[in-house]
C-alpha atoms as a PDB file:
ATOM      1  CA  UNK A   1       1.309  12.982  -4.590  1.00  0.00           C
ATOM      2  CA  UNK A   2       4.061  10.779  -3.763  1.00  0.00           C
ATOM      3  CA  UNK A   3       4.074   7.021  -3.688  1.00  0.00           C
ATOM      4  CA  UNK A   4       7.062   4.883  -2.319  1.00  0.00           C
ATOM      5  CA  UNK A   5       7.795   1.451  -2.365  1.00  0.00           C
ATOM      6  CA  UNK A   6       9.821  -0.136   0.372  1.00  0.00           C
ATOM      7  CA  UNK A   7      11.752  -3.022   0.108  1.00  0.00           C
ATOM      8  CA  UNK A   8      13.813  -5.242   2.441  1.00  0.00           C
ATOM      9  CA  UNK A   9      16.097  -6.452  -0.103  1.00  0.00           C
ATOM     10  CA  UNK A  10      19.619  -5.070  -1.192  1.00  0.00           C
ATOM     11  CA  UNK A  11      19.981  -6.557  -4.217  1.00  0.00           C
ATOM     12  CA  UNK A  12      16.721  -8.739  -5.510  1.00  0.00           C
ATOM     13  CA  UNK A  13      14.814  -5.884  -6.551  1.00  0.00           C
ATOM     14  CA  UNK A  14      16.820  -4.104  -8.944  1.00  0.00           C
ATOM     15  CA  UNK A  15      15.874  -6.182 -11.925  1.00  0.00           C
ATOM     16  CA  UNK A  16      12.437  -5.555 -11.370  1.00  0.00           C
ATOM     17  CA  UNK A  17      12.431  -2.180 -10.258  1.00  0.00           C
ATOM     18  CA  UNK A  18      15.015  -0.090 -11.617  1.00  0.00           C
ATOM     19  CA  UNK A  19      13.617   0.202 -14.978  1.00  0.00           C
ATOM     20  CA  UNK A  20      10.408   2.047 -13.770  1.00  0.00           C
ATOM     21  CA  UNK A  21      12.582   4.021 -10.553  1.00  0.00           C
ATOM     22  CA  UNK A  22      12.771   7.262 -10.724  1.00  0.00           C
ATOM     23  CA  UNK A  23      15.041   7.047  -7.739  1.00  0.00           C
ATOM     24  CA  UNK A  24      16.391   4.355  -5.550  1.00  0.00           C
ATOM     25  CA  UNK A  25      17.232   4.984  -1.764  1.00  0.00           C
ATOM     26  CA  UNK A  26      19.372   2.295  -0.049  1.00  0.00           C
ATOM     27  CA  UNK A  27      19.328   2.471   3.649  1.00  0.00           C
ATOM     28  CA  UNK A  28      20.799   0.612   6.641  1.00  0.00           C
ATOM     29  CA  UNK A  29      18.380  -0.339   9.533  1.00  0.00           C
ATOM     30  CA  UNK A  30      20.009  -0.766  12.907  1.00  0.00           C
ATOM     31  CA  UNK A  31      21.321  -4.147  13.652  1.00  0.00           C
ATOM     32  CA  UNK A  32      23.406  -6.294  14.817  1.00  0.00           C
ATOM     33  CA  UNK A  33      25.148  -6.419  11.398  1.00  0.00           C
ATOM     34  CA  UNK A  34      24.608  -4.561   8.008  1.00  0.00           C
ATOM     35  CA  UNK A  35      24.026  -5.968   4.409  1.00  0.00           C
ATOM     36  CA  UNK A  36      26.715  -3.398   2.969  1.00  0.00           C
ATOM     37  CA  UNK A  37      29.914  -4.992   3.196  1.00  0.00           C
ATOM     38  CA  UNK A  38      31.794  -2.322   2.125  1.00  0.00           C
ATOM     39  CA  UNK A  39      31.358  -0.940   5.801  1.00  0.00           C
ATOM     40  CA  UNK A  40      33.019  -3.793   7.408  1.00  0.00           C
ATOM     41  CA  UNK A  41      37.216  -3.150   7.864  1.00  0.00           C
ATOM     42  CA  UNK A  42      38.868  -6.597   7.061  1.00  0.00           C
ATOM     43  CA  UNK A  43      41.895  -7.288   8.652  1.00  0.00           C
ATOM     44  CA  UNK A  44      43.381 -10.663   8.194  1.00  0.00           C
ATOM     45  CA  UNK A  45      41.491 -12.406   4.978  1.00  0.00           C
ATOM     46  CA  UNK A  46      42.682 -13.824   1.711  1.00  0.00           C
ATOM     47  CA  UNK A  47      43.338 -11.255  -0.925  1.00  0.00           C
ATOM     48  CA  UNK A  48      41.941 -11.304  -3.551  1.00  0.00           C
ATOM     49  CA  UNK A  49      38.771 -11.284  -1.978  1.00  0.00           C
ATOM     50  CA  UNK A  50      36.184 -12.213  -4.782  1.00  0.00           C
ATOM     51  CA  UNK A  51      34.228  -9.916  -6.547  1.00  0.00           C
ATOM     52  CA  UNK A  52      35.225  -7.382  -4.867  1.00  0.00           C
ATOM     53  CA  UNK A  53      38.814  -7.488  -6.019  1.00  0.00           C
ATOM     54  CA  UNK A  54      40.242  -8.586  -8.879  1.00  0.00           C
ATOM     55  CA  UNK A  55      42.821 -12.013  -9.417  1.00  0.00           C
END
């Protein structure tokens, strides 16, 4: 038998979750933009660019 939870969150459900996850499957819906930033190519921004980089 297999059970699933889904989840429109990226980041909220983790706390809850995780601990009793056997796995955890992030996806990305079609849109006009996405929740995972690490897709997007920055051109002309301040550096550092917190959290992602460090001071």
């Amino acid at each position: 038998m297999m059970r699933y939870v889904l989840i429109k969150s990226r980041q909220h459900f983790r706390a809850a979750f995780e601990p009793i996850a056997r796995h955890i499957v992030l996806c990305d819906g079609e849109g006009v933009t996405s929740s995972d930033l690490w897709l997007f190519r920055y051109k002309h921004r301040r550096r550092p660019l917190y959290p992602f980089e460090a001071s």
